[in-house]
Protein backbone atom coordinates (compact mmCIF):
# COMPACT_ATOMS: atom_id res chain seq x y z
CA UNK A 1 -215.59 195.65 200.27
CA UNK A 2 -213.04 197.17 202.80
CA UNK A 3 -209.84 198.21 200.80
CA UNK A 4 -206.22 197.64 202.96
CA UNK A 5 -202.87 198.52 201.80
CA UNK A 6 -199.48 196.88 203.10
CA UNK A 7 -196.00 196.76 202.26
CA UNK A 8 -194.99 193.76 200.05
CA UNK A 9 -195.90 190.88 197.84
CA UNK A 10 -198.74 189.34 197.98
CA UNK A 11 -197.77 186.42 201.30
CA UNK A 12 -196.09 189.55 203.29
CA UNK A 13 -196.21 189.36 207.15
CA UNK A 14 -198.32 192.47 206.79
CA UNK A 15 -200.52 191.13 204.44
CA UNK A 16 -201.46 188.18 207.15
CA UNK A 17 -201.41 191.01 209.92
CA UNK A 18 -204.59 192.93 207.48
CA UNK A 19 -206.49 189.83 207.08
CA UNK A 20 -206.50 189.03 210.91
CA UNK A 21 -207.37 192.47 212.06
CA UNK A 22 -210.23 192.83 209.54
CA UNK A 23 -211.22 189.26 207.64
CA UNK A 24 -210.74 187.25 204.93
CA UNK A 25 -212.58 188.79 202.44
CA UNK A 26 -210.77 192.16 202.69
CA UNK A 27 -209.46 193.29 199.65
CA UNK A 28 -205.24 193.36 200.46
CA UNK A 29 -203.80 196.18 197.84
CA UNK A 30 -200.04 195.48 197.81
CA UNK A 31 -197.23 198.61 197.88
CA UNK A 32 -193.35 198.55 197.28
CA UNK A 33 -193.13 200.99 200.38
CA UNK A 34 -194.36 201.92 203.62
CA UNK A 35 -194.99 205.54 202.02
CA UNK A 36 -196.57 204.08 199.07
CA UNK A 37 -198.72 202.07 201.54
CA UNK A 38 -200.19 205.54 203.92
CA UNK A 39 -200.50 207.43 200.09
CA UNK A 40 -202.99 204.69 198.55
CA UNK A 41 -205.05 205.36 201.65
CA UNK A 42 -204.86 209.31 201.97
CA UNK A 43 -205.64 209.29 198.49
CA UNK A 44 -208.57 207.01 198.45
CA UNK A 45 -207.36 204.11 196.55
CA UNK A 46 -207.71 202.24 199.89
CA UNK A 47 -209.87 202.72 202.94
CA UNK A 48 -207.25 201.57 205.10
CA UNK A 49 -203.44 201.26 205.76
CA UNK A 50 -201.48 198.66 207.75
CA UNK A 51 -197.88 199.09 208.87
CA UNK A 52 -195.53 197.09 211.32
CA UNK A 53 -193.79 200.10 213.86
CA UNK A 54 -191.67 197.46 216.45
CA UNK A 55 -190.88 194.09 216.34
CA UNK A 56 -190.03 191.66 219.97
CA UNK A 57 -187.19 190.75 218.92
CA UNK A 58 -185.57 193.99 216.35
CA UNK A 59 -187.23 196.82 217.87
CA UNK A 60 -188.80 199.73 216.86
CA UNK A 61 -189.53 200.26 212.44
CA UNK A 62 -187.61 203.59 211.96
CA UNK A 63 -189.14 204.39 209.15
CA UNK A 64 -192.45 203.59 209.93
CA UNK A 65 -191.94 206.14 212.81
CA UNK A 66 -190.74 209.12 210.52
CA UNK A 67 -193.45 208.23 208.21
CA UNK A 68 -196.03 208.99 211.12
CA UNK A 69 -194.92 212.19 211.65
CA UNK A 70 -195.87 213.67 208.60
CA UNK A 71 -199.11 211.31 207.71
CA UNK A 72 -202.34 212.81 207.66
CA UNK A 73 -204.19 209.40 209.23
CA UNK A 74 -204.85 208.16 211.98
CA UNK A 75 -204.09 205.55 213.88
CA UNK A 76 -207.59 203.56 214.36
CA UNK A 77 -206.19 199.56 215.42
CA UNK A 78 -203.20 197.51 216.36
CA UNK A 79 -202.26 194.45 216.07
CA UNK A 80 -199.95 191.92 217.31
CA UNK A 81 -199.09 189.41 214.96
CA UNK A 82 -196.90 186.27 215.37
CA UNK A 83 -193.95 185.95 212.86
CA UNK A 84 -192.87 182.36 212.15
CA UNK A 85 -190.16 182.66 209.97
CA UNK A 86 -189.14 179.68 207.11
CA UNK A 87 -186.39 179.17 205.40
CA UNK A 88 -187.68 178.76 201.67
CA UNK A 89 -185.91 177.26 198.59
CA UNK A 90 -184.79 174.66 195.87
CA UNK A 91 -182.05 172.92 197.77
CA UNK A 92 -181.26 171.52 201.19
CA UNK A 93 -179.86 173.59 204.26
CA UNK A 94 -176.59 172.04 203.69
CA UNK A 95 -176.52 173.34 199.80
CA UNK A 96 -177.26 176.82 200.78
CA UNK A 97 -174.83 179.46 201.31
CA UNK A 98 -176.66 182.74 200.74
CA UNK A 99 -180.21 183.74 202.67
CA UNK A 100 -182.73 186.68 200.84
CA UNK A 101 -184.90 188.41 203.23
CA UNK A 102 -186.65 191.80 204.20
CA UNK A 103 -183.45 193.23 207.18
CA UNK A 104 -186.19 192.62 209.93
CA UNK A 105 -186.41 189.01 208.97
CA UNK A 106 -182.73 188.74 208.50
CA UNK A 107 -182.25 189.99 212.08
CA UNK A 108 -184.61 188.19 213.14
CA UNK A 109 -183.03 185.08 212.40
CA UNK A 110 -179.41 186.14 213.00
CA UNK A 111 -178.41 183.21 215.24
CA UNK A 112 -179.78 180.70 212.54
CA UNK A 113 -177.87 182.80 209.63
CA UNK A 114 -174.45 182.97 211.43
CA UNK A 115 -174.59 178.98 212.68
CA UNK A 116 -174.44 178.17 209.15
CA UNK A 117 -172.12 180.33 208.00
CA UNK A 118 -174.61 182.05 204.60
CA UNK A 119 -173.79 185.51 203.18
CA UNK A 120 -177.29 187.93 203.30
CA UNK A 121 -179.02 190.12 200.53
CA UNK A 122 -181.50 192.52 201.93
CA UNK A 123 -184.40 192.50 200.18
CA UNK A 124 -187.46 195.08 199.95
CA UNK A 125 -190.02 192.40 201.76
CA UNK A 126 -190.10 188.80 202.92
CA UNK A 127 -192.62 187.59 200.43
CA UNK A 128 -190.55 189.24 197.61
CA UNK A 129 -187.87 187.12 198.37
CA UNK A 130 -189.56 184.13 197.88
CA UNK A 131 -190.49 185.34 194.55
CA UNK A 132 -186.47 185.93 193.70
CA UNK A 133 -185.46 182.56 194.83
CA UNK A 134 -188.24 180.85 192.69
CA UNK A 135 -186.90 183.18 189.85
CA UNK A 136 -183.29 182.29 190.64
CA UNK A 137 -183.75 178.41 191.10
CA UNK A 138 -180.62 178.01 192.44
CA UNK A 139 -180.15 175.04 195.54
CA UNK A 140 -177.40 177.30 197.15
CA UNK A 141 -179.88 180.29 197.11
CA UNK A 142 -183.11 180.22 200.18
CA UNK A 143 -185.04 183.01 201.78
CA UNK A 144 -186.51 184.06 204.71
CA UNK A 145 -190.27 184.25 204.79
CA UNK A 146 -193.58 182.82 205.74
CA UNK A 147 -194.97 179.47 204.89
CA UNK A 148 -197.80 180.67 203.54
CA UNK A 149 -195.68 182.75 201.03
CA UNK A 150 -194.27 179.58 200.34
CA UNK A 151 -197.41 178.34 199.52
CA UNK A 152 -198.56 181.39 197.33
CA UNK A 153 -195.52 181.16 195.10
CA UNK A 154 -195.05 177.02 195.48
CA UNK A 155 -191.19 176.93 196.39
CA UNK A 156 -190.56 174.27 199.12
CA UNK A 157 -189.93 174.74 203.15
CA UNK A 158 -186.25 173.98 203.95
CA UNK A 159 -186.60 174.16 207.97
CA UNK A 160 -189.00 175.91 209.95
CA UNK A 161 -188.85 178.09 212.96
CA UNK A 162 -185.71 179.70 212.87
CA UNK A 163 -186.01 182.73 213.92
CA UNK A 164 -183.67 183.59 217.76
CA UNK A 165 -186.29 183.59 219.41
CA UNK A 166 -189.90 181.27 219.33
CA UNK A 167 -191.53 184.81 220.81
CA UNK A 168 -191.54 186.72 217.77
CA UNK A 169 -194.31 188.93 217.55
CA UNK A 170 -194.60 192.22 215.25
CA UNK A 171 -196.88 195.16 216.24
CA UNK A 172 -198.68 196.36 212.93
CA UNK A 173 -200.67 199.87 213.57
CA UNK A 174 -204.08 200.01 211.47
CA UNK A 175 -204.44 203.68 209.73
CA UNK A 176 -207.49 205.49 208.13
CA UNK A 177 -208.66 208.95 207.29
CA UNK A 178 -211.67 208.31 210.13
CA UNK A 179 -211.07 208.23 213.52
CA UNK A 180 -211.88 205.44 216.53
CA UNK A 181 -214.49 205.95 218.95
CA UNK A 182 -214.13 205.22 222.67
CA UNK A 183 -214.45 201.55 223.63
CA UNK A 184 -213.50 201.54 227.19
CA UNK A 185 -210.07 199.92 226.91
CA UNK A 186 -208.34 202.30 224.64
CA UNK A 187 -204.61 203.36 223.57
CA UNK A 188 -203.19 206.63 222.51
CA UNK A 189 -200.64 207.42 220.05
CA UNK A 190 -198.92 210.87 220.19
CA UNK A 191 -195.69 212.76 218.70
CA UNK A 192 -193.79 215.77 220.25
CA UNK A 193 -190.98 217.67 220.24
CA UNK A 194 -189.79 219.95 222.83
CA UNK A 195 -186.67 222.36 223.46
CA UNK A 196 -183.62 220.97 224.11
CA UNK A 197 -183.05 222.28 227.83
CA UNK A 198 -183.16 220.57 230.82
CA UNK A 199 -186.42 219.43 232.29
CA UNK A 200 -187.90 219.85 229.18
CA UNK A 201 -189.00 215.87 228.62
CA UNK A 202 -189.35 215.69 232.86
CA UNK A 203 -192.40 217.87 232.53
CA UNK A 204 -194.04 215.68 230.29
CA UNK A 205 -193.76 212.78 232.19
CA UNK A 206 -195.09 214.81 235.54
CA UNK A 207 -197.88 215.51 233.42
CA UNK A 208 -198.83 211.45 232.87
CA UNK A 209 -197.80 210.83 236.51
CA UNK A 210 -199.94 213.62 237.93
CA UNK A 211 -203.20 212.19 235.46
CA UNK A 212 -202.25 208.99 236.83
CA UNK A 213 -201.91 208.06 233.08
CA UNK A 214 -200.28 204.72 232.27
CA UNK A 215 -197.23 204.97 229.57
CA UNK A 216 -197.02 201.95 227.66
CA UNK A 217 -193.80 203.18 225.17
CA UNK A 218 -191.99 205.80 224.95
CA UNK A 219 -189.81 206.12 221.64
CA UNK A 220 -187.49 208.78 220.33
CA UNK A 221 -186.29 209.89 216.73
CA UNK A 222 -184.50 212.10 215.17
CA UNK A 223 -185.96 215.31 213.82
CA UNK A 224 -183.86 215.73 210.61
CA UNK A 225 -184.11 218.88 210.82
CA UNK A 226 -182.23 219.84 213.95
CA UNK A 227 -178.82 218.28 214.87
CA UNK A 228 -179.55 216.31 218.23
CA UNK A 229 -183.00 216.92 218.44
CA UNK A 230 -185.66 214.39 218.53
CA UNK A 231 -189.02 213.85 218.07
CA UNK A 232 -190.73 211.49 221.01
CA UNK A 233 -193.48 209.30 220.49
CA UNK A 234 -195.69 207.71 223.32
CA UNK A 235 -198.34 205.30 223.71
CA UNK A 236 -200.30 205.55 226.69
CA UNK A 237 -203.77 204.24 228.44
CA UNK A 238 -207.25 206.25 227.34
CA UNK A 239 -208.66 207.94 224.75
CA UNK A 240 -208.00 211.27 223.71
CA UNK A 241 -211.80 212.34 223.85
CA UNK A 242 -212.11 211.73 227.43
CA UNK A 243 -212.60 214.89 229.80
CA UNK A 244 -209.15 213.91 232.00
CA UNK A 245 -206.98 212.81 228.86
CA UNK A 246 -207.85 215.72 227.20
CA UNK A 247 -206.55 217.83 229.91
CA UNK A 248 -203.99 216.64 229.88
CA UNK A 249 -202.95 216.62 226.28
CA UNK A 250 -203.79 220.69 226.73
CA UNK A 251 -201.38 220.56 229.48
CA UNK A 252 -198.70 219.17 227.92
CA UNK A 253 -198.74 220.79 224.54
CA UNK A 254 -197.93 223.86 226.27
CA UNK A 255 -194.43 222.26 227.06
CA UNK A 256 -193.24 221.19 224.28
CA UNK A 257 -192.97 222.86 220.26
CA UNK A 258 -195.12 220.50 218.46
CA UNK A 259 -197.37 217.62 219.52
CA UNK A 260 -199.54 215.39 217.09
CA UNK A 261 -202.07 213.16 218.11
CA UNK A 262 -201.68 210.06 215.98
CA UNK A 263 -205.04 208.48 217.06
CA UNK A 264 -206.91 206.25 219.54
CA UNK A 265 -207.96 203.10 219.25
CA UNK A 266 -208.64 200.16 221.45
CA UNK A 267 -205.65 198.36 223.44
CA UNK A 268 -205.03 194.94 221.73
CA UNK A 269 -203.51 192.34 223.60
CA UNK A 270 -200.57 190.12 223.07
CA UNK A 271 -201.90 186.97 221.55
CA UNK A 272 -200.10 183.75 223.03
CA UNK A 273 -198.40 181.31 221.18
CA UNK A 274 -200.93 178.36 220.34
CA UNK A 275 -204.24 180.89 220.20
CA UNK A 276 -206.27 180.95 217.54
């Protein structure tokens, strides 16, 4: 049986994310953190890991990001997955005055929050939260989740929906110590750094544009190590075992200090609201 780690209780967004890109008979291994979640599967305890790096509607996971740098996987899958955020509790929407959720979810649903005027406590993960509201059984006291977690852990659905936007869609990257062979409509994940001069990210790009190489993101983060210094990281069309991408990954390692190639795997596409 395929073994997949996520962040979260057991009803987490991630969790759902596993189960789609695999099956349902996958066994889902829980983690309290995204590091927790790559260890279990450079260790062995799982065979793969699943982590959400940008969301429509928040952005980019920082901490997924900085976690990737320093991983020894790689990226073998994506996902997009469609977030359809509850509100979950004991008591009606006009008893409740403070909202638990993961700080995605709580962004997420910022417009929803504010119009009713409730006070926020982050919480480690979505499903989590339902469990602390069940735990609390307070009416004034709801959470942010999914409805299946409110299935899993039987507290009720206040209102449905809710989240700023009905496109809400979270990008989950699938990780493993193997790697993904070509299918013919790949993506590749890379990291860099490069000096900071001028010209010094222009060259990089020149490189994609003279491959004819499609960028599909283009992210940057801090190094942590260097004061205003950052590490990039780019998705972009092919696979790194073709002839031309290879080139050009040769190419453009000689520009910059340090380049990682996170994986490839084949291109996913946006599901559409309504698809099975």
């Amino acid at each position: 049986m395929v073994r997949v780690s996520f962040q979260g209780e057991p009803g987490a967004y991630s969790e759902a994310a596993a189960r789609t890109f695999f099956d349902d008979t996958v066994k889902t291994i829980p983690a309290q953190t995204f590091s927790e979640v790559l260890e279990n599967t450079s260790s062995g305890k799982t065979d793969h890991a699943v982590i959400p790096v940008e969301n429509s509607l928040e952005g980019s996971v920082g901490e997924s990001y900085d976690l990737l740098y320093s991983t020894d996987l790689n990226a073998i899958g994506e996902i997009y997955h469609r977030i359809e955020h509850c509100m979950i509790g004991v008591g009606k929407l006009k008893d409740i005055d403070t909202i638990y959720s993961h700080p995605q979810a709580l962004g997420q649903c910022r417009n929803f929050i504010e119009k009713n005027g409730m006070k926020t406590v982050p919480t480690y993960d979505t499903a989590g939260s339902v469990r602390i509201v069940r735990e609390l059984n307070q009416k004034n006291v709801a959470c942010i989740a999914s409805k299946m977690a409110s299935e899993i852990y039987d507290v009720p659905v206040i209102a449905e929906n809710i989240a700023n936007k009905s496109n809400n869609y979270t990008r989950f990257l699938v990780l493993s110590k193997s790697t993904s062979p070509k299918s013919g409509n790949d993506k590749t994940s890379i990291i860099f750094s490069i000096k900071h001069e001028p010209g010094s990210l222009f060259k990089i790009i020149e490189n994609f544009h003279r491959n004819g190489t499609n960028l599909t993101k283009i992210e940057s983060r801090p190094t942590r190590t260097s004061i205003w210094e950052y590490n990039f990281y780019v998705d972009f069309e092919g696979h790194a075992d073709s002839p031309e991408i290879s080139q050009m990954l040769k190419d453009i390692k000689e520009c910059t200090i340090f380049l990682k190639i996170l994986g490839s795997y084949p291109s996913t596409r946006l599901e559409s609201p309504g698809s099975s």
